[in-house]
C-alpha atoms as a PDB file:
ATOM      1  CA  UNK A   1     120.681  87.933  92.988  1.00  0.00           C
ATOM      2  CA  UNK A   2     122.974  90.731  93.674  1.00  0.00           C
ATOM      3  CA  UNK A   3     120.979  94.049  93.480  1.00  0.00           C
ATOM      4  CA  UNK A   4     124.405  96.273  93.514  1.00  0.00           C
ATOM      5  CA  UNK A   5     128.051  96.832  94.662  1.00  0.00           C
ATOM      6  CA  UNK A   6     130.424  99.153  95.251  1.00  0.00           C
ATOM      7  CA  UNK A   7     133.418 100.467  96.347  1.00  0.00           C
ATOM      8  CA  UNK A   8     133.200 102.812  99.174  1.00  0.00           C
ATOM      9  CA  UNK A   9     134.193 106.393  98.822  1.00  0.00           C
ATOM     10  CA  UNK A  10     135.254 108.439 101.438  1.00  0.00           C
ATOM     11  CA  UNK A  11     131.589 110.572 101.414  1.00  0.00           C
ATOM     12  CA  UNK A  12     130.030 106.898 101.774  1.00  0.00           C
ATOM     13  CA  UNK A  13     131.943 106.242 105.084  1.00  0.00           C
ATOM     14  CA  UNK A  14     131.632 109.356 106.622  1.00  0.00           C
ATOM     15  CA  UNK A  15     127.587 110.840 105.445  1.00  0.00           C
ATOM     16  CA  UNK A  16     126.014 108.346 103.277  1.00  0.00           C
ATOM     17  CA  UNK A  17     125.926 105.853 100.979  1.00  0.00           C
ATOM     18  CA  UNK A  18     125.518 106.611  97.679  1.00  0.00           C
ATOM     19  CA  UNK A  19     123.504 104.217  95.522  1.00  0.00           C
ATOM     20  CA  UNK A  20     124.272 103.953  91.668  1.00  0.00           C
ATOM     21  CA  UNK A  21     120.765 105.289  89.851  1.00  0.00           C
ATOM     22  CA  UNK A  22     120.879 102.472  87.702  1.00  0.00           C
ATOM     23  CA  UNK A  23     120.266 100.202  90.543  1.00  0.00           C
ATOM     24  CA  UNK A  24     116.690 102.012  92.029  1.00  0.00           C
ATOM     25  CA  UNK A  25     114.096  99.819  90.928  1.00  0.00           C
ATOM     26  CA  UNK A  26     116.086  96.920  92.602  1.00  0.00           C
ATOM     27  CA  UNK A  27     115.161  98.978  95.628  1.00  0.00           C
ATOM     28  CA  UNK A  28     111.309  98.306  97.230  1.00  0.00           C
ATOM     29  CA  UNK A  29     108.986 100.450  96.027  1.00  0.00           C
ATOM     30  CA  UNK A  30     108.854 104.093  97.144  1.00  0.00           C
ATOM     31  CA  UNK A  31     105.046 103.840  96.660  1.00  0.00           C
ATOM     32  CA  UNK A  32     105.083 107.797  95.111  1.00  0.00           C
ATOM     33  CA  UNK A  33     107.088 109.277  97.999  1.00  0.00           C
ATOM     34  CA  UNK A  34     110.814 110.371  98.192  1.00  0.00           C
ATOM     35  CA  UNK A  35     112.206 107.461 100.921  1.00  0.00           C
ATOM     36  CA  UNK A  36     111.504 104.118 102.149  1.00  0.00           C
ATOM     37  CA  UNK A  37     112.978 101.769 104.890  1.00  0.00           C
ATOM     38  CA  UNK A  38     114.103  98.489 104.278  1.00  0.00           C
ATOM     39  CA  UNK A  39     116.434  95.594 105.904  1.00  0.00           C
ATOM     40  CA  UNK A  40     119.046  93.700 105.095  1.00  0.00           C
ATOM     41  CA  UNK A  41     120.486  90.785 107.038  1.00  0.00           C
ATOM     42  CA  UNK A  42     124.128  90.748 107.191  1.00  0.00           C
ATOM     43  CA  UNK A  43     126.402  87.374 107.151  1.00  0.00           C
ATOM     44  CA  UNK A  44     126.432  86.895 110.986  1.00  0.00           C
ATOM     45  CA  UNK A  45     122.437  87.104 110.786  1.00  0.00           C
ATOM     46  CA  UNK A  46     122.070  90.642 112.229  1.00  0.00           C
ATOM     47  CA  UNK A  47     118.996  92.709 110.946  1.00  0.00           C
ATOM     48  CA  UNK A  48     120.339  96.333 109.918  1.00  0.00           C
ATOM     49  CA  UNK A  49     117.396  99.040 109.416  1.00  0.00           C
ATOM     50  CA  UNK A  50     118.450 101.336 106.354  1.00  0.00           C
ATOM     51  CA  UNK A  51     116.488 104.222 104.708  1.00  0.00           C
ATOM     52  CA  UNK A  52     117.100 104.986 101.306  1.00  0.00           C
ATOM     53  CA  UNK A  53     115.733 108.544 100.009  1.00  0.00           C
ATOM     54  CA  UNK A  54     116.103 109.917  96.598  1.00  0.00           C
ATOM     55  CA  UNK A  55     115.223 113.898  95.487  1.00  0.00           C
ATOM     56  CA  UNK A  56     111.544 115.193  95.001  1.00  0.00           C
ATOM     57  CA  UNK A  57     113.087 116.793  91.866  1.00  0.00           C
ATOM     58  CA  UNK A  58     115.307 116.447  89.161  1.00  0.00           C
ATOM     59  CA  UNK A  59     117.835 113.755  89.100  1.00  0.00           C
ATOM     60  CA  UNK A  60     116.844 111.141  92.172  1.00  0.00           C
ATOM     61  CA  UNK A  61     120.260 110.226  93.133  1.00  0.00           C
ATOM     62  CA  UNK A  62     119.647 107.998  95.865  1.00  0.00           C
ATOM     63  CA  UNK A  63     121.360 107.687  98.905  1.00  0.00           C
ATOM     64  CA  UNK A  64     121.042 105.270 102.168  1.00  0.00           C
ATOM     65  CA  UNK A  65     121.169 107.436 105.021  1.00  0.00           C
ATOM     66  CA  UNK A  66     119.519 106.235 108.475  1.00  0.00           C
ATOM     67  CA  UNK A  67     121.407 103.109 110.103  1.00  0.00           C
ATOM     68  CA  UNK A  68     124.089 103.133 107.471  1.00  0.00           C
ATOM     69  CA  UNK A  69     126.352 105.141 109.840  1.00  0.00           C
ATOM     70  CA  UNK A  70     126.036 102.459 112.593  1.00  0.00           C
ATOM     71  CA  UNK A  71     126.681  99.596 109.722  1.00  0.00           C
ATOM     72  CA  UNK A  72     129.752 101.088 108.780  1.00  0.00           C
ATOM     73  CA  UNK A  73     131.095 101.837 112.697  1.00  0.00           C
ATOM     74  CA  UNK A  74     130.037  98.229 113.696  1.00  0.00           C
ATOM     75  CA  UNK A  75     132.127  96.834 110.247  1.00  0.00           C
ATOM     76  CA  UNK A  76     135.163  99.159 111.124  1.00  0.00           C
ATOM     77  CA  UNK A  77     134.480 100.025 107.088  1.00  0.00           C
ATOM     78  CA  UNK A  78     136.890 102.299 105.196  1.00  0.00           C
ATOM     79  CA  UNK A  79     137.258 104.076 101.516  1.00  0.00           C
ATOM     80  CA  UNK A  80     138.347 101.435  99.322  1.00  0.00           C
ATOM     81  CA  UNK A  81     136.328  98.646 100.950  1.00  0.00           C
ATOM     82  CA  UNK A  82     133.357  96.980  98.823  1.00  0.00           C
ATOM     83  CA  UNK A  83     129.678  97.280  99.713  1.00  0.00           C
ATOM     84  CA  UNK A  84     127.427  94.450  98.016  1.00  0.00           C
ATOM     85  CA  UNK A  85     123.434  94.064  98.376  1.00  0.00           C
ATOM     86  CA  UNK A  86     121.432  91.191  97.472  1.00  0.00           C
ATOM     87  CA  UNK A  87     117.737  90.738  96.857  1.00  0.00           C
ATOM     88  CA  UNK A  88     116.491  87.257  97.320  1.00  0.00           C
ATOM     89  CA  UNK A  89     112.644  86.601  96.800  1.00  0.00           C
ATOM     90  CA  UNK A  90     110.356  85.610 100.078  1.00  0.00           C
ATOM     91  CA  UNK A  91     109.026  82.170  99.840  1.00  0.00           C
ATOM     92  CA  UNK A  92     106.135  83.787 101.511  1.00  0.00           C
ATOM     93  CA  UNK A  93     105.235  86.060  98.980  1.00  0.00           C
ATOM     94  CA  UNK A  94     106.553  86.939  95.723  1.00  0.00           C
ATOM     95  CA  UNK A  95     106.013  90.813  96.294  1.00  0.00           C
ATOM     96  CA  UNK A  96     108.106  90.367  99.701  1.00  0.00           C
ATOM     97  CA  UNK A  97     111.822  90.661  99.215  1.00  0.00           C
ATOM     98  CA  UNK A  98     114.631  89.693 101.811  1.00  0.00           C
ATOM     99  CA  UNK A  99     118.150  92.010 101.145  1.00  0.00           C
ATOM    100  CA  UNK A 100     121.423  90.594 102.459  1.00  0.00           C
ATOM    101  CA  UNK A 101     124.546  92.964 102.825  1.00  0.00           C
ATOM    102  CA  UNK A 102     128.068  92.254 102.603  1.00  0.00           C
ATOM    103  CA  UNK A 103     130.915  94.122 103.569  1.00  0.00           C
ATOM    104  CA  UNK A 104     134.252  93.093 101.844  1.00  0.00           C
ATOM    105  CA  UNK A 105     137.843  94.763 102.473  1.00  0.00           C
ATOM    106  CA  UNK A 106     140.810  94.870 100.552  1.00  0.00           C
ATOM    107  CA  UNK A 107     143.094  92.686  99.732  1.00  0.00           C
ATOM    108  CA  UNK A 108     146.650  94.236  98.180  1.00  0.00           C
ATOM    109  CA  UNK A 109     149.596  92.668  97.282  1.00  0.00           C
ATOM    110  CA  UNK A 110     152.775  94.938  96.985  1.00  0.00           C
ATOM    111  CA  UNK A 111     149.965  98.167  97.385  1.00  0.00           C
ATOM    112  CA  UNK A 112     147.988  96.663  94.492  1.00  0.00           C
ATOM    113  CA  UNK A 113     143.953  96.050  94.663  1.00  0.00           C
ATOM    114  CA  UNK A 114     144.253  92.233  94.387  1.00  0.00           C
ATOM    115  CA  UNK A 115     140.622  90.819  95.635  1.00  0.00           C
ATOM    116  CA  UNK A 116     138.629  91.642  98.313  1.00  0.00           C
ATOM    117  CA  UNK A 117     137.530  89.056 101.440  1.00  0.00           C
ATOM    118  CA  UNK A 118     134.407  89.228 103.274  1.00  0.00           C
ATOM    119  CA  UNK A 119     134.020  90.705 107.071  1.00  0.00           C
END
């Protein structure tokens, strides 16, 4: 099940990514506190760390910070490209969730957005 996408800015290549609020509780639990760590496997089977924080205050605007940085240098990602997470459920328990990432780029035709193609 595909927990969110989106298409890189150039703040998400650079800092962080910026998660859409409407996406949160597809997140794991933050248990009361302002971050939590989670992984996601990517399509060659590597196991990235992220963090994902939101604000003690006001709005929560979450972001994934820690080990996005090295996710996006190791994918050679730029603005424009597509960011997609999935949450699948554990067959080992049902409050466990595995998260897969996918990195798609571009495809234009004559400078037009035409699809985009998995990395």
């Amino acid at each position: 099940m595909e927990t969110f996408s989106k298409v890189l800015s150039k703040t998400d290549i650079k800092k962080r990514l910026a998660v859409p609020t409407n996406y949160l509780k597809s997140l794991p639990s933050f248990n009361g506190g302002c971050s939590v760590d989670f992984e996601a496997i990517d399509a060659k089977g590597k196991v990235w760390t992220f963090k994902c924080s939101i604000r003690k205050k006001g709005h929560p605007k979450p972001v994934i910070s820690k080990g996005w940085l090295g996710f996006v240098g190791s994918k050679k990602l730029k603005a424009g490209y597509r960011i997609r997470f999935y949450k699948e459920n554990s067959k080992v328990s049902a409050a466990t969730h595995l998260f897969r990432v996918q990195a798609e780029e571009e495809i234009k035709i004559f400078g037009a957005v035409f699809g985009y193609a998995p990395i």
